[in-house]
Protein backbone atom coordinates (compact mmCIF):
# COMPACT_ATOMS: atom_id res chain seq x y z
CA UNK A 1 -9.61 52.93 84.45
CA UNK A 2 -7.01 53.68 81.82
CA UNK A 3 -4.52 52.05 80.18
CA UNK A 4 -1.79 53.09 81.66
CA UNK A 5 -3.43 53.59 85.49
CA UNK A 6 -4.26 49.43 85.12
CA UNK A 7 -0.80 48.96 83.98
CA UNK A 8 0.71 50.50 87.17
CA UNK A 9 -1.60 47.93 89.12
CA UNK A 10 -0.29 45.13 87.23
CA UNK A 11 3.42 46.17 86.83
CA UNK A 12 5.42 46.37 90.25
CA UNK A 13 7.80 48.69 90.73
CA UNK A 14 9.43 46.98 93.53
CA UNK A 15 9.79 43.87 91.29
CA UNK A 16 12.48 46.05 89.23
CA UNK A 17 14.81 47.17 91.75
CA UNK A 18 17.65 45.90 93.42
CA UNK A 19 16.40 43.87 96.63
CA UNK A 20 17.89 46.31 98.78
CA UNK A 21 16.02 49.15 97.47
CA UNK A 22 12.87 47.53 97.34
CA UNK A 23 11.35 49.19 100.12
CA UNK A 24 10.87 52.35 98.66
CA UNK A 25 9.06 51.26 96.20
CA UNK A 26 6.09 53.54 97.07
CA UNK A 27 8.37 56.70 97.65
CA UNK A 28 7.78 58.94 94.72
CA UNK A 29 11.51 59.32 93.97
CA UNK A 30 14.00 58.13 91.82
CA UNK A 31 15.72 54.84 93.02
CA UNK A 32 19.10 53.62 92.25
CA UNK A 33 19.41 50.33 90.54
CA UNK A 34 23.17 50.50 90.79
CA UNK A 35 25.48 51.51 87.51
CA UNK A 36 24.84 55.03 88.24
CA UNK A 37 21.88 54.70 87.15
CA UNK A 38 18.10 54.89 88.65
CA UNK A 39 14.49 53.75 88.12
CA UNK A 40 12.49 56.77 87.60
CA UNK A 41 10.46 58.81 89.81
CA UNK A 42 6.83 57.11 89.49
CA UNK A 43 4.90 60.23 88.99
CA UNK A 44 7.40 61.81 85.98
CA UNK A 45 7.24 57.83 84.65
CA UNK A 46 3.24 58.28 84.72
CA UNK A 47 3.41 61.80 82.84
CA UNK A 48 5.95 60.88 79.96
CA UNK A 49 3.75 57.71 79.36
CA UNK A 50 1.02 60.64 79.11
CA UNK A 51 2.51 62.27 76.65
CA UNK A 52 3.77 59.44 74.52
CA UNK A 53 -0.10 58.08 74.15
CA UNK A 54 1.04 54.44 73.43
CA UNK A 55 -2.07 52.67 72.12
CA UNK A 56 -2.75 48.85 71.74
CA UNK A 57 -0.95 47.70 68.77
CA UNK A 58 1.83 50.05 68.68
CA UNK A 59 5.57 49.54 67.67
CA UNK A 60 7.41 50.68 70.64
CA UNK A 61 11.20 51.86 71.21
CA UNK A 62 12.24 52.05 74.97
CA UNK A 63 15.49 53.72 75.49
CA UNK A 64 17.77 53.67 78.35
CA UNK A 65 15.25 50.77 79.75
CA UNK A 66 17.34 50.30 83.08
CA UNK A 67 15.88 47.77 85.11
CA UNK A 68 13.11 47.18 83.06
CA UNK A 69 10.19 48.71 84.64
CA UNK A 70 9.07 51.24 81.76
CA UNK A 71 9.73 48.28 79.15
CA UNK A 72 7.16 46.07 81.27
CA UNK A 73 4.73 49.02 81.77
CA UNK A 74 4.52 50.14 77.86
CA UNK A 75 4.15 46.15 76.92
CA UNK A 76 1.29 46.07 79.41
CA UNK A 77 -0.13 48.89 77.79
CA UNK A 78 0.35 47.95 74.10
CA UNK A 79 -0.77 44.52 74.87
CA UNK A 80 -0.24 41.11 73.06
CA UNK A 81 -0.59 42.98 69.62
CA UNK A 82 2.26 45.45 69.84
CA UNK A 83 5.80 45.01 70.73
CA UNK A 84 8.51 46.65 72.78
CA UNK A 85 11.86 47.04 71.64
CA UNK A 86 14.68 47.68 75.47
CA UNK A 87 17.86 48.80 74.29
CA UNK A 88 20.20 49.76 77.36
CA UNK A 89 23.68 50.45 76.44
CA UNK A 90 24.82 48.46 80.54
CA UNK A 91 25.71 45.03 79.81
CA UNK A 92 24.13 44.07 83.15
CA UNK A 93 21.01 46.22 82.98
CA UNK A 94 19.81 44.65 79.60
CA UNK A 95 20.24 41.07 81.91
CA UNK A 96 18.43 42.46 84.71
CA UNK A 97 15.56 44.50 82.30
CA UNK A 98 15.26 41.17 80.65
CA UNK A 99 14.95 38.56 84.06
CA UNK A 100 12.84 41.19 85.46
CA UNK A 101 10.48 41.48 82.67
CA UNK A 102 9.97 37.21 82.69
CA UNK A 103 8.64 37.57 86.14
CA UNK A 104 5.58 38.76 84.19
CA UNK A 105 5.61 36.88 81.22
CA UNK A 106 6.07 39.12 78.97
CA UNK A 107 6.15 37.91 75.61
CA UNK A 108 5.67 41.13 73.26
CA UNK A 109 9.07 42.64 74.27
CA UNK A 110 13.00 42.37 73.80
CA UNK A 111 15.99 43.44 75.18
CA UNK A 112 18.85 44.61 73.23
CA UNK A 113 22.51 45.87 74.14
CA UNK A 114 22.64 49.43 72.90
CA UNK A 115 24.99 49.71 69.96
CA UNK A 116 27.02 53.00 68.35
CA UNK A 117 24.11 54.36 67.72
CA UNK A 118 20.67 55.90 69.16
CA UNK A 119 17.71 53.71 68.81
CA UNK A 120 17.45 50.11 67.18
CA UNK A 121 17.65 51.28 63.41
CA UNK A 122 17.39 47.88 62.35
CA UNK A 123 13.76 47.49 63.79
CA UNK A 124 12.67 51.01 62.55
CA UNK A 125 10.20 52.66 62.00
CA UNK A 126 8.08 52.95 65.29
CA UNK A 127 5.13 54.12 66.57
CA UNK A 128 6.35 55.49 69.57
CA UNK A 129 9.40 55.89 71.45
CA UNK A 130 10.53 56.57 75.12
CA UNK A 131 13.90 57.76 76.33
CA UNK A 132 14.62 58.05 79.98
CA UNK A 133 17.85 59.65 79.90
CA UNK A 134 18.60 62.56 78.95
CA UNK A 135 20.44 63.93 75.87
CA UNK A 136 22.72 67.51 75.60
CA UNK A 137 20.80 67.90 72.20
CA UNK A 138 17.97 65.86 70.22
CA UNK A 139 19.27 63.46 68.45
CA UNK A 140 17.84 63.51 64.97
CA UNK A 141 18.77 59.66 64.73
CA UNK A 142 15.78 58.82 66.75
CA UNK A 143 13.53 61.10 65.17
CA UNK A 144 14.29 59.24 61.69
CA UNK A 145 13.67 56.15 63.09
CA UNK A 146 9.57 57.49 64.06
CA UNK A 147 6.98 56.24 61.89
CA UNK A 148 4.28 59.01 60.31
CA UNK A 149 2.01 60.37 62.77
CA UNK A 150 4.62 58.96 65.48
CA UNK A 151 5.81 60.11 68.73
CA UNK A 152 9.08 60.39 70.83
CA UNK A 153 9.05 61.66 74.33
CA UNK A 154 12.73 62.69 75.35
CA UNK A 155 14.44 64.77 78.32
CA UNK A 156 16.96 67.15 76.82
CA UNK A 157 18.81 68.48 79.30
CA UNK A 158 16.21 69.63 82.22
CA UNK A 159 12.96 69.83 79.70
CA UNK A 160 11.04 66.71 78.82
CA UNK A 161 10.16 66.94 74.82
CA UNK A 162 7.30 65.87 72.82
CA UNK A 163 8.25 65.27 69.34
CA UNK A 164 5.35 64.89 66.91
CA UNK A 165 6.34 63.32 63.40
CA UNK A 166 3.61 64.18 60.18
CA UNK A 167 2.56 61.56 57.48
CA UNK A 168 4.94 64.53 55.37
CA UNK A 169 7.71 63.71 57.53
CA UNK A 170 7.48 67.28 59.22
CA UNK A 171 8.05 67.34 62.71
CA UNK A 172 6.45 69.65 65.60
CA UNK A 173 7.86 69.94 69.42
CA UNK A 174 6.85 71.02 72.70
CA UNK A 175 8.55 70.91 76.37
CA UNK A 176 7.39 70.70 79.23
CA UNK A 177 10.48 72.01 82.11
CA UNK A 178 12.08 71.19 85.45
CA UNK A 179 12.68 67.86 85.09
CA UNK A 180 16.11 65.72 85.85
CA UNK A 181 17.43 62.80 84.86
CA UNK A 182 20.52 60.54 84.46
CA UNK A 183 23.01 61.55 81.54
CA UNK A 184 21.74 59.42 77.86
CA UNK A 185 24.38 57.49 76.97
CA UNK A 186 26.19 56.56 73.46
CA UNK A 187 27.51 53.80 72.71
């Protein structure tokens, strides 16, 4: 099995939403976790974590982490060696991401309120990074804040990007279309 199949196993979706949403857990569909905001459909979840190839070790920056369910996922995935950093730019969410992430013990990650700009430039540069929101246009902070040979996996508008970063710095895209998601948020 995979990393990221065995990390579905271990990580619960239904232990990341709201109690009265917990029942559809197992629909493939995207679930609100109140704010206007949801917890991702599983299977488009499953593909950008694909994409994003997060390997045991990495540096990881999770954006838009909601309820914390894709924060818990990529720390079971990088394992006690890498580190997630959650930023969420909802007060309450980055509370909820963060109680919901103790039920499993989680040590390698941390939650941070989302600040004026994209990313966590502070804790830069990373070896991959997620956004589950998505933004009108990429935003070129986040791909400064990639480390060589990085990756950042982003929904602009209805397309879900891969964004490849060189040791040279240069940068190569591709999309993959027809996807939705909540608007990305500044703060």
């Amino acid at each position: 099995m995979d990393r990221i199949s065995k990390a579905f196993e271990v990580i619960k979706r239904q232990d990341f939403l709201p109690a009265e949403e917990q029942n559809r857990a197992e629909f493939d569909m995207p679930v609100p976790i109140g704010f206007g905001q949801t917890n991702s459909q599983p299977t488009t979840v499953e593909l950008m974590l694909e994409w994003l190839e997060p390997e045991p070790g990495n540096k990881v920056l999770d954006v838009g982490s909601g309820s914390g369910w894709t924060t818990a996922l990529l720390a079971q995935i990088v394992g006690k060696k890498g580190f997630v950093y959650a930023v969420e730019i909802i007060p309450e969410l980055v509370e909820l991401g963060r109680k919901n992430c103790q039920k499993y013990h989680l040590d390698n990650v941390k939650f941070y309120q989302a600040g004026e700009k994209y990313g966590l430039p502070k804790h830069e540069p990373f070896d991959r990074i997620l956004v589950s929101a998505a933004a009108n246009q990429l935003p070129q902070e986040l791909v400064k804040q990639l480390a060589p040979y990085g990756r950042l996996i982003i929904p602009v508008r209805n397309d879900i990007f891969v964004i490849d970063k060189a040791q040279d710095g240069t940068i190569t895209s591709s999309a993959h279309p027809g996807f939705m998601f909540v608007p990305l948020i500044q703060g």
